[in-house]
C-alpha atoms as a PDB file:
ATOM      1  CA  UNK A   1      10.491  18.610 -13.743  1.00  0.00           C
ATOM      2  CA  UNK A   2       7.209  19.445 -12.919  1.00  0.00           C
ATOM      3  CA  UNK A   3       5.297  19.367  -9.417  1.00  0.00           C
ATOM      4  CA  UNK A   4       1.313  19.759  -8.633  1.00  0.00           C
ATOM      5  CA  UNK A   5       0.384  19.883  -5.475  1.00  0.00           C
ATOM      6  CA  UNK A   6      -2.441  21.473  -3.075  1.00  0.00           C
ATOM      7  CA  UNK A   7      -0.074  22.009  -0.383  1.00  0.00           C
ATOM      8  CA  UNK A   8      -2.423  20.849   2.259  1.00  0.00           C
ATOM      9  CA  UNK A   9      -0.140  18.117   3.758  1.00  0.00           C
ATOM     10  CA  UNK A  10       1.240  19.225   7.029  1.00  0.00           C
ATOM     11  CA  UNK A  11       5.040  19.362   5.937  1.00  0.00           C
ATOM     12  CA  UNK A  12       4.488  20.394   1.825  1.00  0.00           C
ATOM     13  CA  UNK A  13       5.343  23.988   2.620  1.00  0.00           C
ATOM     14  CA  UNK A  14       8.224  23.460   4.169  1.00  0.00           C
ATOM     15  CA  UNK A  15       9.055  20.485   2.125  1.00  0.00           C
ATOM     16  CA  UNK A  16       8.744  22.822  -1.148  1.00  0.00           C
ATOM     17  CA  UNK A  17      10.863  25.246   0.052  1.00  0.00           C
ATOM     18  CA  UNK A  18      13.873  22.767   0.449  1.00  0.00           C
ATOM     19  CA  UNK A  19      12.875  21.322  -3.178  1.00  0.00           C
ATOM     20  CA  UNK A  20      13.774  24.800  -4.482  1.00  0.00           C
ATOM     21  CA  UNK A  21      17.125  25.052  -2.799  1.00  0.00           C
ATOM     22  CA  UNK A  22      17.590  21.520  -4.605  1.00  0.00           C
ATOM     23  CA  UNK A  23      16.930  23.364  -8.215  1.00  0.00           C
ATOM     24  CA  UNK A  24      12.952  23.261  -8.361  1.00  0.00           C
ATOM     25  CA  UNK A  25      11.805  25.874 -10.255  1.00  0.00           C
ATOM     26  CA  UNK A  26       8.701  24.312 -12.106  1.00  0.00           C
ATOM     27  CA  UNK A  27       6.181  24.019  -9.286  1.00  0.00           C
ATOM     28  CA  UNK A  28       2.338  24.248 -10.044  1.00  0.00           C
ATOM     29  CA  UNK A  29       0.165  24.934  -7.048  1.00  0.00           C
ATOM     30  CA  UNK A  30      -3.013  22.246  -8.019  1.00  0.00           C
ATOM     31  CA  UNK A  31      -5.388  20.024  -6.872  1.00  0.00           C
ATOM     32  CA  UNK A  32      -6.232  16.580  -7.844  1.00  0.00           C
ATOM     33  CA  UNK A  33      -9.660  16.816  -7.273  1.00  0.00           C
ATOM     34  CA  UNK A  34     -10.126  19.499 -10.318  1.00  0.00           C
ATOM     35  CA  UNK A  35     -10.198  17.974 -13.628  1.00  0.00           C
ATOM     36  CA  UNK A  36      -9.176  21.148 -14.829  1.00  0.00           C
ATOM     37  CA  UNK A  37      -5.958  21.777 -12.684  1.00  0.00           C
ATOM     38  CA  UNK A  38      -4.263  18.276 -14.163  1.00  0.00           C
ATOM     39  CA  UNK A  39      -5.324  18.692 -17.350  1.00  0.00           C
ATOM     40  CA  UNK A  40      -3.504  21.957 -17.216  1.00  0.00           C
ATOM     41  CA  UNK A  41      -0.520  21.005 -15.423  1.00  0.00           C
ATOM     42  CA  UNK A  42      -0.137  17.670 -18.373  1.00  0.00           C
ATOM     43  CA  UNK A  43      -0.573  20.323 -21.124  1.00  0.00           C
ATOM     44  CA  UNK A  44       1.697  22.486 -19.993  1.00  0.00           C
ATOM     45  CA  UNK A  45       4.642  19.501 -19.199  1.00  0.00           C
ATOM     46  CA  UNK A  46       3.724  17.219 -21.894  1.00  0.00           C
ATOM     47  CA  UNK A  47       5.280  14.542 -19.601  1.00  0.00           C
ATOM     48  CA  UNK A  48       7.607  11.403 -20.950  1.00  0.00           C
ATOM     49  CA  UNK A  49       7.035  10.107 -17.007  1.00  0.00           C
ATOM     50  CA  UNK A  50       4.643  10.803 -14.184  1.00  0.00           C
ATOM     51  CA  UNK A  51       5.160   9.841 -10.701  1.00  0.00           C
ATOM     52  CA  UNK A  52       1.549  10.122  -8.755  1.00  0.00           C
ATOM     53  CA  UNK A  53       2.263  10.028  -5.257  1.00  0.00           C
ATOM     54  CA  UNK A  54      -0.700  12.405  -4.663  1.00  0.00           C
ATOM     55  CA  UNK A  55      -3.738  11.011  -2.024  1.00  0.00           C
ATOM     56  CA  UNK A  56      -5.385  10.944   1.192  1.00  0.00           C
ATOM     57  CA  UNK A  57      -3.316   8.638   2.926  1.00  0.00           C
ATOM     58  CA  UNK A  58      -5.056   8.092   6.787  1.00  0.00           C
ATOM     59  CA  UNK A  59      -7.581   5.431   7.613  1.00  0.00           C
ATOM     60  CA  UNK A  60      -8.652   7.969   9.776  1.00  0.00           C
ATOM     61  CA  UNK A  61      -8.957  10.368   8.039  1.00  0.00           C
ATOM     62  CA  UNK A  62     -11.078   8.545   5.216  1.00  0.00           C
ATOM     63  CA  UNK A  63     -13.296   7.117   8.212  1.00  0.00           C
ATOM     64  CA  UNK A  64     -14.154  10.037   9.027  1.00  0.00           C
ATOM     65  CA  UNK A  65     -14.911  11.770   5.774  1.00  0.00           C
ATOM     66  CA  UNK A  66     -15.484   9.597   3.113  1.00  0.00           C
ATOM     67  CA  UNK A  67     -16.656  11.912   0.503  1.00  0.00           C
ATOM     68  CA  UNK A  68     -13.363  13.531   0.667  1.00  0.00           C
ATOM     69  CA  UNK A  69     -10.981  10.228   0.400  1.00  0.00           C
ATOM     70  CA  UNK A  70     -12.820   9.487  -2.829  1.00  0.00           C
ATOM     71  CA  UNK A  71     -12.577  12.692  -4.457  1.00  0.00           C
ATOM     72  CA  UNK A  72      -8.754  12.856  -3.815  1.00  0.00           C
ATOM     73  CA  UNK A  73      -7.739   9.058  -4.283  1.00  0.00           C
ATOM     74  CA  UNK A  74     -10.376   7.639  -7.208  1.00  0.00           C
ATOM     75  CA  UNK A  75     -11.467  11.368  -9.390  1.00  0.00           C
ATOM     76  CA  UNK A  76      -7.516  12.450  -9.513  1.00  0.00           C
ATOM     77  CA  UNK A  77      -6.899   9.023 -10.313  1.00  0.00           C
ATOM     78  CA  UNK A  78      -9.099   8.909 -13.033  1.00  0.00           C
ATOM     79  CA  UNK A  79      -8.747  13.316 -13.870  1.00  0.00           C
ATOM     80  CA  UNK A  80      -4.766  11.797 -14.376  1.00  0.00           C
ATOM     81  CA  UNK A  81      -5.434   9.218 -16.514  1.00  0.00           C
ATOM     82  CA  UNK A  82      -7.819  10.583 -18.822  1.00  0.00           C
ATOM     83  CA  UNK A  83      -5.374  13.676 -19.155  1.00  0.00           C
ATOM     84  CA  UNK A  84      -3.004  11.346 -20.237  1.00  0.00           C
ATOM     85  CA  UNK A  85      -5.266   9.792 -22.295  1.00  0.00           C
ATOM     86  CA  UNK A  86      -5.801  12.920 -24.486  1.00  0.00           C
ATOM     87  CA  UNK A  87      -2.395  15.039 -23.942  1.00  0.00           C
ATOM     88  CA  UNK A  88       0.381  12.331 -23.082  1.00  0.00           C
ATOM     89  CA  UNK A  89      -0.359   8.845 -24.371  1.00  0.00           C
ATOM     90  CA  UNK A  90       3.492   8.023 -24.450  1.00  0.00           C
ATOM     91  CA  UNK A  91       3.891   9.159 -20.934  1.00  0.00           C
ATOM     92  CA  UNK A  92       4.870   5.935 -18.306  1.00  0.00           C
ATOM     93  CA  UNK A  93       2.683   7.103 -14.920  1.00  0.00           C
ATOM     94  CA  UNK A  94       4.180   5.367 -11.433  1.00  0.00           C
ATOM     95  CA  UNK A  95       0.740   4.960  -9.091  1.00  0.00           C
ATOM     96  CA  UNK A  96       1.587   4.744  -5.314  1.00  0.00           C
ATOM     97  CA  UNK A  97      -0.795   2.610  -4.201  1.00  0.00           C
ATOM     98  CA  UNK A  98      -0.786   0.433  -0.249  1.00  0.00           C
ATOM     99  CA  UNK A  99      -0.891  -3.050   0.881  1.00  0.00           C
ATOM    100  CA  UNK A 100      -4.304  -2.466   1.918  1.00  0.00           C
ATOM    101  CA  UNK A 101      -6.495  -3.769  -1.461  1.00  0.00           C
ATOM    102  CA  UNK A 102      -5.533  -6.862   0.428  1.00  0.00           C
ATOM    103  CA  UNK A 103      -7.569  -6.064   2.829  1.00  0.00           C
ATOM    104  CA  UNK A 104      -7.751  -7.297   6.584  1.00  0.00           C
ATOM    105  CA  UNK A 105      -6.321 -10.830   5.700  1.00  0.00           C
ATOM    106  CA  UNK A 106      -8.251 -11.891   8.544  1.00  0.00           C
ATOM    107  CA  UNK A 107      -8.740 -15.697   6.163  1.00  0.00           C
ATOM    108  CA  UNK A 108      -5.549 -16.589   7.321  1.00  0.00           C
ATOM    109  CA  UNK A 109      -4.267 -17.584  10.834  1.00  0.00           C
ATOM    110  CA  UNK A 110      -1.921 -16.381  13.114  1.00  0.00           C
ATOM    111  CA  UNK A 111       0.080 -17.353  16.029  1.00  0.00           C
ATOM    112  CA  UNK A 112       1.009 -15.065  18.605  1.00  0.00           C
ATOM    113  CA  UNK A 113       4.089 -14.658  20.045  1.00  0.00           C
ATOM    114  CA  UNK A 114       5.300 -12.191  23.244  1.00  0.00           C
ATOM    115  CA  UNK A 115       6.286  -9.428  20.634  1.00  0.00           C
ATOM    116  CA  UNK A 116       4.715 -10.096  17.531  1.00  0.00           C
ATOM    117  CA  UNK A 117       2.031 -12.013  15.046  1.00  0.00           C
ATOM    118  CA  UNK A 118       3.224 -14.411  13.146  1.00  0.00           C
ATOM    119  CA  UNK A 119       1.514 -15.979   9.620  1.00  0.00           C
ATOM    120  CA  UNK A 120       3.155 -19.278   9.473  1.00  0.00           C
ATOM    121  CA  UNK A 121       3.518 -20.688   5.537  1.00  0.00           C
ATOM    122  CA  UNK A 122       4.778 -17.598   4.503  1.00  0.00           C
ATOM    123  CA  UNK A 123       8.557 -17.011   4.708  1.00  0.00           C
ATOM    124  CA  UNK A 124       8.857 -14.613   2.012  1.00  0.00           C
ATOM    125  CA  UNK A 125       5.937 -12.448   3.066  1.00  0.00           C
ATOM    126  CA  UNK A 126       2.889 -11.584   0.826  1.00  0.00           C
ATOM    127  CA  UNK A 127       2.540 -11.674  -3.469  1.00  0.00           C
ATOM    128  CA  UNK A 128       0.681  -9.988  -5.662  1.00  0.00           C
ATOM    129  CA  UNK A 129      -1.260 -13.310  -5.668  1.00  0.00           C
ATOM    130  CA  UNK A 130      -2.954 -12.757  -2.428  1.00  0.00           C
ATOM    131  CA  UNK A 131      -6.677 -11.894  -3.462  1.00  0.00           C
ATOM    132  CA  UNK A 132      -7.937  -8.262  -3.400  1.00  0.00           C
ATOM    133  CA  UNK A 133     -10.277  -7.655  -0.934  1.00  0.00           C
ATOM    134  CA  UNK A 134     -11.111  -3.615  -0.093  1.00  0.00           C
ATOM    135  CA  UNK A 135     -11.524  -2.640   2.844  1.00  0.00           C
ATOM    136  CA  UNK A 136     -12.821   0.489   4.560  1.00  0.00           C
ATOM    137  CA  UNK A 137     -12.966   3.743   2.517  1.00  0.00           C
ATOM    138  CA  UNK A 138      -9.207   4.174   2.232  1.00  0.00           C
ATOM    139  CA  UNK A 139      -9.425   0.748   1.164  1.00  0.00           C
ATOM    140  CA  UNK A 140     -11.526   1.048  -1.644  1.00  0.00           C
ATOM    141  CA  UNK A 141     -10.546   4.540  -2.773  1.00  0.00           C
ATOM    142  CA  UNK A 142      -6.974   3.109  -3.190  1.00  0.00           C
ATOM    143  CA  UNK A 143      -8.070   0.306  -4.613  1.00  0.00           C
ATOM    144  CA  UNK A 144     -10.249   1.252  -7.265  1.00  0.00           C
ATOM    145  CA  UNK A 145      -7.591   3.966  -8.140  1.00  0.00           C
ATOM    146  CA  UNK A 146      -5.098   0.805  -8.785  1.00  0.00           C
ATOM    147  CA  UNK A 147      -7.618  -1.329 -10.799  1.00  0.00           C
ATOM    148  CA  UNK A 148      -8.421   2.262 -13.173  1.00  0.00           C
ATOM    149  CA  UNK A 149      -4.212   2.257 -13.334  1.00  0.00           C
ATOM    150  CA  UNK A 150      -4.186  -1.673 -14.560  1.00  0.00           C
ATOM    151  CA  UNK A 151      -7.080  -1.313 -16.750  1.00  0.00           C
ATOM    152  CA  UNK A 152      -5.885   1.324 -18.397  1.00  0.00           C
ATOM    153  CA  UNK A 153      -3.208  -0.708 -19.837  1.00  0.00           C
ATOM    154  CA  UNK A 154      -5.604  -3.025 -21.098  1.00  0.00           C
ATOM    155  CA  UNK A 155      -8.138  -0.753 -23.053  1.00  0.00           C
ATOM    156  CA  UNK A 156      -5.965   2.035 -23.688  1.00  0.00           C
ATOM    157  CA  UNK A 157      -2.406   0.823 -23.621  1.00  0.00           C
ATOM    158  CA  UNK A 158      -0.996   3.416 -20.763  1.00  0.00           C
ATOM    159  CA  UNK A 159       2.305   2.626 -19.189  1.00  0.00           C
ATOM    160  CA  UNK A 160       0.648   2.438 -16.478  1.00  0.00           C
ATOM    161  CA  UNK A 161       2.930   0.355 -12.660  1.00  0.00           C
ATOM    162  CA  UNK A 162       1.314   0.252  -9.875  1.00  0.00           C
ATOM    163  CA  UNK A 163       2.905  -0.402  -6.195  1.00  0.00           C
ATOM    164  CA  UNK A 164       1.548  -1.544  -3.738  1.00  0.00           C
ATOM    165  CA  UNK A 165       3.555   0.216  -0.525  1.00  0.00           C
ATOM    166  CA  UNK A 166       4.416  -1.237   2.751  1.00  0.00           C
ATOM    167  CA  UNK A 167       5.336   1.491   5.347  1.00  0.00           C
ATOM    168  CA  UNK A 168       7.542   4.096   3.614  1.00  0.00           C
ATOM    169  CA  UNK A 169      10.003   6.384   6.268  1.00  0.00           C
ATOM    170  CA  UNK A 170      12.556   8.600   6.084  1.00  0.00           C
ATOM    171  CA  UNK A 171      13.575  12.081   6.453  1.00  0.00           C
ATOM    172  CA  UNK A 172      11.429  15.036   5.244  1.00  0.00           C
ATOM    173  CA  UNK A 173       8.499  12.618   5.965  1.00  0.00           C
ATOM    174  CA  UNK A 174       6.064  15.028   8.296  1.00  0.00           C
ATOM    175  CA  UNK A 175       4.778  12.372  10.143  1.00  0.00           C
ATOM    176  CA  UNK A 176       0.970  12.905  12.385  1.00  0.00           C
ATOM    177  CA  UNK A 177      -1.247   9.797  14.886  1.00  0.00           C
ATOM    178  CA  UNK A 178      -3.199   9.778  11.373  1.00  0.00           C
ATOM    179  CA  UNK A 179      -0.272   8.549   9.046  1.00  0.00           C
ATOM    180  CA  UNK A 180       3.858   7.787   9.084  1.00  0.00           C
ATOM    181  CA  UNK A 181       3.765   5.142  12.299  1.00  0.00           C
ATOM    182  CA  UNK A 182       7.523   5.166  12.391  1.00  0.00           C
ATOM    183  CA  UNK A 183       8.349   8.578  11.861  1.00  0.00           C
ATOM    184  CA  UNK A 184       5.904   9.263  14.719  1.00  0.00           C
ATOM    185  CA  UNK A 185       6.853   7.137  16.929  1.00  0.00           C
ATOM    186  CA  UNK A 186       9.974   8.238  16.793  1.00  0.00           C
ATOM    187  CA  UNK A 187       9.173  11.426  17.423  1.00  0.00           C
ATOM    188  CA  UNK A 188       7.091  10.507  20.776  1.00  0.00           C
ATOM    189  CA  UNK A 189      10.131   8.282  21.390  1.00  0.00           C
ATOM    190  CA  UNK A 190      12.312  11.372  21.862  1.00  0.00           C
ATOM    191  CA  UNK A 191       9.815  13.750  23.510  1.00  0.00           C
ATOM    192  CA  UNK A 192      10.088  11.132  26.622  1.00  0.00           C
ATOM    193  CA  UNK A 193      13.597  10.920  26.323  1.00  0.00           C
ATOM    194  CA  UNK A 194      14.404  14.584  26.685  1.00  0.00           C
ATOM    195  CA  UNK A 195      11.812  15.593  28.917  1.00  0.00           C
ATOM    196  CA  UNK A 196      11.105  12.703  31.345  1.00  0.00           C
ATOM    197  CA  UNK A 197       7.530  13.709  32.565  1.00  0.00           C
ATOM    198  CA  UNK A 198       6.654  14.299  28.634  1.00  0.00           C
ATOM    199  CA  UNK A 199       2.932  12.666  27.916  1.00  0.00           C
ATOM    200  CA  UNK A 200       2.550   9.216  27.537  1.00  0.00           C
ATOM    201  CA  UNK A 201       1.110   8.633  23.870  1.00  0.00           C
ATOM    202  CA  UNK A 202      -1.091   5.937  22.634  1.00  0.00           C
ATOM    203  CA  UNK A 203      -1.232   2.829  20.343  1.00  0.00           C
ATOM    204  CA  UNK A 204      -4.679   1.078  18.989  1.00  0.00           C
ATOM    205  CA  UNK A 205      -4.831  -2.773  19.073  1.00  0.00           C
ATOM    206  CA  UNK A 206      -2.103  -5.053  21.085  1.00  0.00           C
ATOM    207  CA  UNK A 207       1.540  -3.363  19.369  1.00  0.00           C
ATOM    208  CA  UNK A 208       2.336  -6.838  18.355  1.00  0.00           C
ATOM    209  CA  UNK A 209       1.101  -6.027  14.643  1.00  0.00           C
ATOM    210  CA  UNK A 210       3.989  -6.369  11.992  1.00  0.00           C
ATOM    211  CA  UNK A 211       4.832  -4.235   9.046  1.00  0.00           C
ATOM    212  CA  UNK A 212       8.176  -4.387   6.925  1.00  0.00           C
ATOM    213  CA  UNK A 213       9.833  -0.990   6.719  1.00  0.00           C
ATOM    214  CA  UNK A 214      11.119   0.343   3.713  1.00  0.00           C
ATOM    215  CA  UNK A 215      13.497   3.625   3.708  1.00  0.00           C
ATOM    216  CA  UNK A 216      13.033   6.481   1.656  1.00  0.00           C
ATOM    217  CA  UNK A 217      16.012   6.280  -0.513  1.00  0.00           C
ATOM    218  CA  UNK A 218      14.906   2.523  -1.619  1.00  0.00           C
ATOM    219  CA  UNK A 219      11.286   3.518  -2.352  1.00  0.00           C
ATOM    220  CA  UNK A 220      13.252   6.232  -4.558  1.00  0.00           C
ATOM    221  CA  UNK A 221      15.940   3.596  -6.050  1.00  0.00           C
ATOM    222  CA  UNK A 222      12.240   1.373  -6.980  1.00  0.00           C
ATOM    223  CA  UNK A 223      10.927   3.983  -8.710  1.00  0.00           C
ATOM    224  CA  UNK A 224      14.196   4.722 -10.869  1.00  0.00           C
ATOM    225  CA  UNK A 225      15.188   0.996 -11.667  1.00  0.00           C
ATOM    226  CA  UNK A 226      11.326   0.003 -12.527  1.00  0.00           C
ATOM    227  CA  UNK A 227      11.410   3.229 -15.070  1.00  0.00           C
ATOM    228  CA  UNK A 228      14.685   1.490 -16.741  1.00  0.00           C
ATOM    229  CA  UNK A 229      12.933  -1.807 -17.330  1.00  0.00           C
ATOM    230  CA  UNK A 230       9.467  -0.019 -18.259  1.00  0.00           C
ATOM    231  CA  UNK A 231       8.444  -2.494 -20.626  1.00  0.00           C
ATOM    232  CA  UNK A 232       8.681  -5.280 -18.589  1.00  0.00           C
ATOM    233  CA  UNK A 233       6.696  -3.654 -15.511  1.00  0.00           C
ATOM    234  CA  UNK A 234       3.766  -1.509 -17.791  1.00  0.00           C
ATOM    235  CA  UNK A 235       0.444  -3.327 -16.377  1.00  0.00           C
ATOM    236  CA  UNK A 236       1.582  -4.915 -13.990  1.00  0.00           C
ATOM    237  CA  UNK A 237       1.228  -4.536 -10.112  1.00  0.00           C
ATOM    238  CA  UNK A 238       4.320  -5.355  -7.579  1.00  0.00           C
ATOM    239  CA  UNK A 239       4.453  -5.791  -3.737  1.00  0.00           C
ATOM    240  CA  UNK A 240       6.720  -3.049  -2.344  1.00  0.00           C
ATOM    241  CA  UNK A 241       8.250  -2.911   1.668  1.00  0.00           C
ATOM    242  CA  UNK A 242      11.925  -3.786   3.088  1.00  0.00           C
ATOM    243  CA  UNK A 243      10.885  -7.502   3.433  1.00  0.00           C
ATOM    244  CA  UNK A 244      11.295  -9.734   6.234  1.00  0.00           C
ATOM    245  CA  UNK A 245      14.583  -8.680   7.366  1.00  0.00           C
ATOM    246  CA  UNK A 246      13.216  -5.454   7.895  1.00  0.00           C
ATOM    247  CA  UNK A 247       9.846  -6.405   9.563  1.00  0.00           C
ATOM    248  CA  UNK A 248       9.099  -4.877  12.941  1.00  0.00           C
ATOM    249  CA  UNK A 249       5.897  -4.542  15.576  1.00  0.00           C
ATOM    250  CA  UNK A 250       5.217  -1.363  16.890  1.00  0.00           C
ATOM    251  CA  UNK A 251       6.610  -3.583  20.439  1.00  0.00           C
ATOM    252  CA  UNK A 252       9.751  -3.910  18.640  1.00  0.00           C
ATOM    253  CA  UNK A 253      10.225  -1.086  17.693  1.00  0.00           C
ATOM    254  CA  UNK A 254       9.409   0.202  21.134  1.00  0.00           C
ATOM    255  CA  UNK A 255      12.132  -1.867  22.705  1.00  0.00           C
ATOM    256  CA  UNK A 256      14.779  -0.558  20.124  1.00  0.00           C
ATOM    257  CA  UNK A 257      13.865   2.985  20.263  1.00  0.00           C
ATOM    258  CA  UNK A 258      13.748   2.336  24.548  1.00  0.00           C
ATOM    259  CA  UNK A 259      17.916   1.086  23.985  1.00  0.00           C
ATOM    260  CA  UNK A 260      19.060   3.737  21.778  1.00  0.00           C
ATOM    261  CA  UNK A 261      17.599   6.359  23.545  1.00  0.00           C
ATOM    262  CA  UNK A 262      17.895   5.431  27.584  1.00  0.00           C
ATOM    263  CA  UNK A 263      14.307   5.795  28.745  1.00  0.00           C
ATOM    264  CA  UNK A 264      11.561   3.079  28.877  1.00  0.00           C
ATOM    265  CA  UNK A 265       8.610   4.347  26.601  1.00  0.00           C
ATOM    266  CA  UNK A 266       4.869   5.040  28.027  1.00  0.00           C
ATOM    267  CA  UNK A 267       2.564   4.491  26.204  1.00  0.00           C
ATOM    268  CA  UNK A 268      -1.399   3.537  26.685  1.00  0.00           C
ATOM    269  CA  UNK A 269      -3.573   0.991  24.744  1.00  0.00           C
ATOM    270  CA  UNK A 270      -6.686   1.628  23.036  1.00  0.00           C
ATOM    271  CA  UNK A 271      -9.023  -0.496  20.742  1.00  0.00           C
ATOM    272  CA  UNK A 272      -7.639  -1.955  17.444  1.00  0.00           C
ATOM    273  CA  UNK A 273      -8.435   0.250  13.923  1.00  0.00           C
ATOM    274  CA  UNK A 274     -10.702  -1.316  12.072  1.00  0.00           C
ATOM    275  CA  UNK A 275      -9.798  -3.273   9.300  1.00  0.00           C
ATOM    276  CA  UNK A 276      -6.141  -3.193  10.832  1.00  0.00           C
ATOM    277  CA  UNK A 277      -3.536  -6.002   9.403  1.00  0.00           C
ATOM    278  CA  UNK A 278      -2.198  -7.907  11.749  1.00  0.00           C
ATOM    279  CA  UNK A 279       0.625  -9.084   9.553  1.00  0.00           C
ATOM    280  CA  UNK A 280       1.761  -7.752   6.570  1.00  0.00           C
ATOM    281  CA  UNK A 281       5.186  -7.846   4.972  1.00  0.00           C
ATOM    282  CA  UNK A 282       5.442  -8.095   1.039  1.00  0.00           C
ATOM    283  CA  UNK A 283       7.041 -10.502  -0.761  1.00  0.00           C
ATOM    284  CA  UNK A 284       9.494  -8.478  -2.954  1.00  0.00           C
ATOM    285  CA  UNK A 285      10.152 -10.827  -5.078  1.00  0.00           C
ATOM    286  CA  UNK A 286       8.963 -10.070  -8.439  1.00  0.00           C
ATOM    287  CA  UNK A 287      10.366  -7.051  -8.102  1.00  0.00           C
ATOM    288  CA  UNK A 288      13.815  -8.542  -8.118  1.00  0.00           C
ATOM    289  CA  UNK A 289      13.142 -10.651 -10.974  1.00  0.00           C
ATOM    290  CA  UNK A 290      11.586  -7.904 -12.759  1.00  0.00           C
ATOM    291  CA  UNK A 291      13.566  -4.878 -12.544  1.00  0.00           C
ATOM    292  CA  UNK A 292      16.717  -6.036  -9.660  1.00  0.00           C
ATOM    293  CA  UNK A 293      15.568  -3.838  -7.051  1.00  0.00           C
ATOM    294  CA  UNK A 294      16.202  -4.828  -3.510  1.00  0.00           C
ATOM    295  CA  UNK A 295      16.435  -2.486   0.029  1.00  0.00           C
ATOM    296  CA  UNK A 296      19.639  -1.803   0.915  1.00  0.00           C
ATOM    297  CA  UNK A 297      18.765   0.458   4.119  1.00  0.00           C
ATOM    298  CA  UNK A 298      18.415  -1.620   7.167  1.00  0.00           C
ATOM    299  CA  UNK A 299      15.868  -0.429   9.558  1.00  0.00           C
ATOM    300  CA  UNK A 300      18.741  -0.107  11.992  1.00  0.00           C
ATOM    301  CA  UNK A 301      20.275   2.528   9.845  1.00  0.00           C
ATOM    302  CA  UNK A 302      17.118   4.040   8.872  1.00  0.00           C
ATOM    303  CA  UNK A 303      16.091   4.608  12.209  1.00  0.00           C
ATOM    304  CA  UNK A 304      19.414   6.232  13.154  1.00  0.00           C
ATOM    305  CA  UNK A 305      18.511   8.523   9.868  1.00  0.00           C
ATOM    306  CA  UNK A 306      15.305   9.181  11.146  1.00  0.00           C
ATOM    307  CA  UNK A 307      16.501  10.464  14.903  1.00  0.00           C
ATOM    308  CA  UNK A 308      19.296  12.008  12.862  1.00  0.00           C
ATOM    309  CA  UNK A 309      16.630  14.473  11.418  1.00  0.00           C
ATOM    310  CA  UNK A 310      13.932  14.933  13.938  1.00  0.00           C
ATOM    311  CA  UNK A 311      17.073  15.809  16.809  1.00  0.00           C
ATOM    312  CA  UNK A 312      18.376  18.244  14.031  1.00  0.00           C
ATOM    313  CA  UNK A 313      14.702  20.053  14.123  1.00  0.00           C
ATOM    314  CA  UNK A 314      12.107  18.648  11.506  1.00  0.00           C
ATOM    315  CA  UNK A 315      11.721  21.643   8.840  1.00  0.00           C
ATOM    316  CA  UNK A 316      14.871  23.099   8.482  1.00  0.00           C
ATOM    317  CA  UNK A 317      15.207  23.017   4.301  1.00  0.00           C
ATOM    318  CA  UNK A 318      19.249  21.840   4.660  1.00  0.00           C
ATOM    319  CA  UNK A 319      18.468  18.512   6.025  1.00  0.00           C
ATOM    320  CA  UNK A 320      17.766  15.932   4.028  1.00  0.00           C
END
């Protein structure tokens, strides 16, 4: 196996570190936004499968600098692609992409309720079918980067599978304000309960918007089982999250993290992000019929993971 990365992420230094203790010895310090540093890397693995998980991955972040989200999200994109092109036509290539080339979804309606939003008419959660619409720069970076992954399949016949993520937690995740809500929260959650005059933190918008939560040893398990049934998921894009049963607002997750640990969070409110969803919880279901992948990590045990890790001190290369 072979890894490129820039190493910028707060986390990847530490998170490389424990990826050696695992048996890593191919690592190749790269970055996206240099044609030259994938082509390398592709020459020198001559890949059968790439998983690009590289991006700029804040709102924020790609807000505030623009230039930068584009360079990183739609160049590598297209630097991977046409490296694969040339060096690894055979090669199947995994894009992470986000629920957000759907955009606000402010054309439907929503009722309100004293914890959450609610989109009636949709029991399941979202399809593929939903219309793109791009939003912001993150928006649009990420989405063009999943249309060049689609399209390549059409002109050039790439295995190319794009998913589009809900939000992804677990251990090992180096969550920031930016990026990683429920890692982060959690995190704030248990600065308050250990130290009871800790600093409130803040939220943006009401806390009743909805996500569904998907652990990181499903996301992994989606990965693996799609790459099984390759030919039946090569061009094609798939809603990926824990579904409705594993749905939460940041006010429910408040209240759970307030039980489990004994203290009642503080917290401020600020204006909502732009472009922010107030619902959105994919519809996994072509998934399932596609390749039989399901969650099988509650958010209940997830979160439980999650305290697990950050109580055991975030970093240390033995946890997992």
């Amino acid at each position: 196996m072979t890894v490129l990365d820039n190493l910028s992420r707060t986390g990847s230094t530490e998170n490389l570190a424990w990826l050696r203790t695992l048996g890593l010895q191919d690592f190749r310090c790269g970055d996206m936004r240099c044609r030259d540093d994938v082509e390398a890397a592709v020459r020198h693995a001559a890949p059968d499968v790439v998983f690009h998980v590289a991006g700029q991955v804040a709102m924020t972040t790609s807000l505030a600098n623009p230039r930068l989200d584009f360079e990183v999200n739609v160049s590598g994109t297209l630097h991977l692609l046409e490296a694969l092109r040339a060096l690894a036509p055979d090669a199947t290539v995994f894009f992470s992409s986000t629920n957000k080339v759907y955009g606000d979804l402010e054309q439907f309606a929503y009722e309100e309720t004293s914890t959450r939003y609610v989109r009636p008419g949709y029991p399941q959660g979202f399809d593929e079918q939903v219309p793109l619409d791009f939003r912001s720069p993150y928006g649009c970076s990420k989405g063009a980067a999943d249309q060049y992954m689609l399209d390549y399949r059409r002109q050039y016949g790439l295995r190319t599978v794009v998913f589009r993520h809900s939000s992804v937690y677990g251990g090992r995740q180096f969550s920031t304000s930016d990026q990683g809500w429920i890692g982060w929260f959690v995190d704030q959650a248990l600065r308050q309960s250990r130290t009871r005059d800790a600093a409130a933190f803040s939220i943006a918008g009401t806390g009743k918007q909805v996500r569904d939560v998907l652990f990181i040893s499903d996301l992994v398990a989606c990965y693996f089982q799609a790459l099984e049934n390759v030919e039946r998921c090569a061009g094609e894009a798939f809603n990926i999250g824990g579904g409705w049963s594993n749905s939460l607002s940041l006010l429910e997750l408040f209240e759970w993290l307030g039980t489990r640990l004994g203290v009642a969070l503080r917290y401020s409110r600020g204006p909502a992000r732009s472009s922010d969803q107030k619902v959105f919880v994919a519809d996994i279901s072509k998934a399932k019929e596609r390749f039989d992948w399901m969650p099988r990590v509650g958010y209940v045990a997830g979160l439980e993971s999650m305290i697990g890790w950050l109580e055991a001190g975030k970093g240390d290369r033995n946890i997992p």
